[in-house]
C-alpha atoms as a PDB file:
ATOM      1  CA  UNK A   1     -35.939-119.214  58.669  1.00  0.00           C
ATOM      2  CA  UNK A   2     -38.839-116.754  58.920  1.00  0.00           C
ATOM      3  CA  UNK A   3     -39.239-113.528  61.278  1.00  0.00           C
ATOM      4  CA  UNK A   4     -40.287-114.071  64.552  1.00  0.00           C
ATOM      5  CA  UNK A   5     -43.273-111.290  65.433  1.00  0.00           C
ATOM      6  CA  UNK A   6     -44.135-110.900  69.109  1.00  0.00           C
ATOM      7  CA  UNK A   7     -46.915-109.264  71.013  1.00  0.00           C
ATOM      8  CA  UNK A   8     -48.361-108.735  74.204  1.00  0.00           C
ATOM      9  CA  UNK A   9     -51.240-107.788  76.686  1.00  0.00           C
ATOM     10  CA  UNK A  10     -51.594-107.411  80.144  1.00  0.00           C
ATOM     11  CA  UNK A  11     -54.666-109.103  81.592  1.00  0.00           C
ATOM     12  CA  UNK A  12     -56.277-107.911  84.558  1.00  0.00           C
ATOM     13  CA  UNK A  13     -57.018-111.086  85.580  1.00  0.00           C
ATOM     14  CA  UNK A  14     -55.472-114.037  87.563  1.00  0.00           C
ATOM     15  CA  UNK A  15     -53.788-116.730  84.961  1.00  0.00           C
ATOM     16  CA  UNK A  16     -56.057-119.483  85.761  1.00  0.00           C
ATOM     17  CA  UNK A  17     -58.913-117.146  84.503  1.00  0.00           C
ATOM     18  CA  UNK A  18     -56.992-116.191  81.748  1.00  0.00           C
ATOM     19  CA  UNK A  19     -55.743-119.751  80.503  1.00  0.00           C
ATOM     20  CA  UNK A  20     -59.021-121.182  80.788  1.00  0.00           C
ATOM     21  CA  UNK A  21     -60.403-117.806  78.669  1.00  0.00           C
ATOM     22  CA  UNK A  22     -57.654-118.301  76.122  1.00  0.00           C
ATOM     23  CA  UNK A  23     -57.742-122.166  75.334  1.00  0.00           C
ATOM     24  CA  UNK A  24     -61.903-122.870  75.976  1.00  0.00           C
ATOM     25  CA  UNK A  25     -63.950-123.058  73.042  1.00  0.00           C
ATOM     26  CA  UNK A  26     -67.026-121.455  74.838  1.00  0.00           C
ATOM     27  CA  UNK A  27     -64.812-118.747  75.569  1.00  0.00           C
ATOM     28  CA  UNK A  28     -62.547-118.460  71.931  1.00  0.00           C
ATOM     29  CA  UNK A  29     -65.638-118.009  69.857  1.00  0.00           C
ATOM     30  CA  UNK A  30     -65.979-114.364  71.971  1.00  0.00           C
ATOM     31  CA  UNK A  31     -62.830-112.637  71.347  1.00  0.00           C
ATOM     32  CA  UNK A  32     -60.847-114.528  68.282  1.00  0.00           C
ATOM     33  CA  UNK A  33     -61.385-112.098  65.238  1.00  0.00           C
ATOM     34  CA  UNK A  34     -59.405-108.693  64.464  1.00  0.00           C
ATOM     35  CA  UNK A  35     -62.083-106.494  63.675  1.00  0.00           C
ATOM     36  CA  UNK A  36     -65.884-106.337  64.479  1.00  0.00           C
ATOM     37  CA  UNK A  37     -66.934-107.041  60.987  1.00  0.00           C
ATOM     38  CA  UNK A  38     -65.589-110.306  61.764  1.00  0.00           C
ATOM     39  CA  UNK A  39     -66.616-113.585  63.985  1.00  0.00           C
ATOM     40  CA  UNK A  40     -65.587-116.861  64.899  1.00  0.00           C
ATOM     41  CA  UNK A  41     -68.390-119.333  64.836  1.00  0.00           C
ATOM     42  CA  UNK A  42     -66.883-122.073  65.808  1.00  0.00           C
ATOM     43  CA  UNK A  43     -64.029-123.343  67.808  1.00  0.00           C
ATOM     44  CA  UNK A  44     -62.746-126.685  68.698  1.00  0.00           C
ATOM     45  CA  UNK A  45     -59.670-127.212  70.887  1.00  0.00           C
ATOM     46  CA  UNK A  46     -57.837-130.764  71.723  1.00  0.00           C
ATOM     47  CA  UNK A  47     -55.553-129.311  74.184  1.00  0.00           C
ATOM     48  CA  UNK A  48     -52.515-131.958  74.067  1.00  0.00           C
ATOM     49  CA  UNK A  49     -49.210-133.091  72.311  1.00  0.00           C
ATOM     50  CA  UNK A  50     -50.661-133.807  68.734  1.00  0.00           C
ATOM     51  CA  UNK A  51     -54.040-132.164  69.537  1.00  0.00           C
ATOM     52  CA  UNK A  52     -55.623-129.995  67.109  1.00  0.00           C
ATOM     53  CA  UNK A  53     -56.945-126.541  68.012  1.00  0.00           C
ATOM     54  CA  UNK A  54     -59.322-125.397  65.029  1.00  0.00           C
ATOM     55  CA  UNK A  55     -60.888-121.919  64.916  1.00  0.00           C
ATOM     56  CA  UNK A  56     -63.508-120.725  61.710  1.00  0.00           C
ATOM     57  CA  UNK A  57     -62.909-117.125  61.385  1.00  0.00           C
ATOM     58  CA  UNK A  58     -65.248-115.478  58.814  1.00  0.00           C
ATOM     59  CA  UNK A  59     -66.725-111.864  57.911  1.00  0.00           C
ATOM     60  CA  UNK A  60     -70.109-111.537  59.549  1.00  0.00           C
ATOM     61  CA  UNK A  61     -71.118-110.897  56.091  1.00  0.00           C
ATOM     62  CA  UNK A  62     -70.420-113.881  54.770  1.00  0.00           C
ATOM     63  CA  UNK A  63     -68.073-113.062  52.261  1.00  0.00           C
ATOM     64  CA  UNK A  64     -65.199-114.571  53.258  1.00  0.00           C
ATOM     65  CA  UNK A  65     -64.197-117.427  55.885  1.00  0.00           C
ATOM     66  CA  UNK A  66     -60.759-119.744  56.528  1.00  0.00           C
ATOM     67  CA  UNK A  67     -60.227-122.307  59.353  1.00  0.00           C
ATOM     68  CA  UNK A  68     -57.226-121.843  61.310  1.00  0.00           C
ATOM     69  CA  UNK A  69     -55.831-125.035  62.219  1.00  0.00           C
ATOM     70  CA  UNK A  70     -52.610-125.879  64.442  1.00  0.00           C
ATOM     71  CA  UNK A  71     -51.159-128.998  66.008  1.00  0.00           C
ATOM     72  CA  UNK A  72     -50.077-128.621  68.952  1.00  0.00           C
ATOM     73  CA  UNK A  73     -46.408-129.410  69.899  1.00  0.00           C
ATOM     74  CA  UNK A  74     -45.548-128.473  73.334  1.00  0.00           C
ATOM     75  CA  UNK A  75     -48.042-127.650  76.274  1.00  0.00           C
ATOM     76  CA  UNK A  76     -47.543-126.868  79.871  1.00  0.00           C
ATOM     77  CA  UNK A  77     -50.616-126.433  81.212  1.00  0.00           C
ATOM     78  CA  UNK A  78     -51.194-122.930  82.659  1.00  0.00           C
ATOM     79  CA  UNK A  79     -47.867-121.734  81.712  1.00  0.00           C
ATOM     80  CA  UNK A  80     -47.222-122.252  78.082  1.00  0.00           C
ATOM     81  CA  UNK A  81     -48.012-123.579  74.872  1.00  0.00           C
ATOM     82  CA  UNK A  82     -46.728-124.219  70.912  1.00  0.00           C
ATOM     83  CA  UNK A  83     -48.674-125.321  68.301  1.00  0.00           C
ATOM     84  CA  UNK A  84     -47.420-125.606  64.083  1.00  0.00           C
ATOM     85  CA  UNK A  85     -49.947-124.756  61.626  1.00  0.00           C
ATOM     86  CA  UNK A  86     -48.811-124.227  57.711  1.00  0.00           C
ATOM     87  CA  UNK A  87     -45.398-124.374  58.116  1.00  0.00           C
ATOM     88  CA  UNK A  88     -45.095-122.056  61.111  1.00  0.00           C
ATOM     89  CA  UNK A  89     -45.157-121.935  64.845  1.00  0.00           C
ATOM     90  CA  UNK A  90     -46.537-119.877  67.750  1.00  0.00           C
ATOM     91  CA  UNK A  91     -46.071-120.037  71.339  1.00  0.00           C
ATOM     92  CA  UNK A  92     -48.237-118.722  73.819  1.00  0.00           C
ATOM     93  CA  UNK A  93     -46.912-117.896  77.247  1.00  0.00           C
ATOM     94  CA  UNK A  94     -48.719-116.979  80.591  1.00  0.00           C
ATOM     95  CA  UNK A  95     -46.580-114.915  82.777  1.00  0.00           C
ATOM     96  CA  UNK A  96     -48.319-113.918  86.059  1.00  0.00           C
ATOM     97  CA  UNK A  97     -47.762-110.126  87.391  1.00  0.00           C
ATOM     98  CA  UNK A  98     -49.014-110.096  90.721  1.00  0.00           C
ATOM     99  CA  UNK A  99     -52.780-110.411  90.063  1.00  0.00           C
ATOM    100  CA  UNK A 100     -52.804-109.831  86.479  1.00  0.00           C
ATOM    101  CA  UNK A 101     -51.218-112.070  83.624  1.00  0.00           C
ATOM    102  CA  UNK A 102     -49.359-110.866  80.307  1.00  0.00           C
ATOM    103  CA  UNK A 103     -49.803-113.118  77.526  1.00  0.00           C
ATOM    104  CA  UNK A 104     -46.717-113.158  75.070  1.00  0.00           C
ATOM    105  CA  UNK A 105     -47.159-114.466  71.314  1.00  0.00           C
ATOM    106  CA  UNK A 106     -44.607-115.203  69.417  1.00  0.00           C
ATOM    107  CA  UNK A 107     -45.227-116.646  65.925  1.00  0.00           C
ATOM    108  CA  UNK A 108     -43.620-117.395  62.753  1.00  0.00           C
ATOM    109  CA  UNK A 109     -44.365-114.446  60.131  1.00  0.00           C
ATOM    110  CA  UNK A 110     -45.549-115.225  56.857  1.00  0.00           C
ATOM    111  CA  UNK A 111     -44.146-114.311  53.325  1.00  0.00           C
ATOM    112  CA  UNK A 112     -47.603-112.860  51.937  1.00  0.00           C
ATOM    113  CA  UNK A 113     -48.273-109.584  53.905  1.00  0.00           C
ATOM    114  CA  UNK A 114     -45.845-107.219  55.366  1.00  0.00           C
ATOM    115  CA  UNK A 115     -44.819-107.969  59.169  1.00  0.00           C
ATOM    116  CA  UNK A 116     -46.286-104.640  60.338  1.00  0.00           C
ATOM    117  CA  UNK A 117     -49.769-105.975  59.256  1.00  0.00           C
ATOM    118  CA  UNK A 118     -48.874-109.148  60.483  1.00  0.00           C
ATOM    119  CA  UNK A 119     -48.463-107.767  64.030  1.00  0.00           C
ATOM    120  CA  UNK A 120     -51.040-105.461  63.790  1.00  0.00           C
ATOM    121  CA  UNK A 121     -53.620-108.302  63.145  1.00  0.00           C
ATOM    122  CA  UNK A 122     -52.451-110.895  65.555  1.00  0.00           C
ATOM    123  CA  UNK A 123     -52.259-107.712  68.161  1.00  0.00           C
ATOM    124  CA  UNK A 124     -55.895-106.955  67.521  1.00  0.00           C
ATOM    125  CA  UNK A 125     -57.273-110.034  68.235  1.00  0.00           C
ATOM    126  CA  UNK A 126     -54.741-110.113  71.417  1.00  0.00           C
ATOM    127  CA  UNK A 127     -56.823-106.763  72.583  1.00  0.00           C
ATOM    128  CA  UNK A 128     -59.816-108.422  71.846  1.00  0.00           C
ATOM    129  CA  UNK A 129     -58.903-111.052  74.087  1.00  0.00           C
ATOM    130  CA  UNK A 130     -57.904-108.331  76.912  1.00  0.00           C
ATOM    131  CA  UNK A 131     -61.136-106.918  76.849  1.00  0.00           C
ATOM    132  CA  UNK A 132     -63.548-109.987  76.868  1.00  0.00           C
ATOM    133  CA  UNK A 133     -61.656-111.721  79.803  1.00  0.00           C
ATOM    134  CA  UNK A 134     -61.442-108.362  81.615  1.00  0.00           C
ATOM    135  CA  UNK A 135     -64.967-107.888  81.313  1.00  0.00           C
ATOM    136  CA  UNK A 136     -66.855-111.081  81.516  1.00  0.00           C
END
């Protein structure tokens, strides 16, 4: 059994604004990279039991690009959500704060790259998140 990694934002924003900013395609494409150099084209999202979410992620550059694809496995809409992709799992959990909403993710870590990078990658593109929905 692999390490769980969890992370978290606080959203300044009211969770219906923040699931529908977190699971909408138009919306994914704005905020789902780790680093500016980096974009996400393209998103598609099939938001039930067996759907597929699929994100590209790629270096604006062009030099290099990987789909991530999950399944998902457990949804309740607004609150929470777990989808499987390689091998793994994530869920994704709205918890409202009076008027804002922290997001928790907790996902499966991987064997390649150390679990502080791990973290530090999946919390970058959490803050990324935080930003677009609080400002758009």
């Amino acid at each position: 059994m692999s390490d769980k990694i969890t992370i978290t934002a606080l959203i300044e924003a009211d969770a219906k604004k923040v699931w529908d900013y977190y699971t909408s395609p138009k919306h994914i494409v704005n905020w789902n990279f780790a680093d500016p150099s980096w974009h996400c084209p393209s998103a598609e999202n099939d938001m039930r039991i067996g759907g597929t979410y699929n994100a590209r992620m790629e270096a604006k550059d062009g030099s290099f690009g990987f789909n991530f694809e999950a399944v998902y496995s457990e949804i309740t809409i607004g609150k929470h959500f777990t989808y499987e992709f390689g091998g793994r799992s994530a869920t994704v959990t709205f918890k409202d704060a009076n008027s804002k909403t922290e997001v928790i993710v907790s996902f499966d870590a991987e064997e390649e790259n150390p679990i502080e990078m791990q973290k530090s990658g999946w919390q970058s593109i959490l803050n990324n998140f935080k930003n677009y929905t609080e400002t758009t």
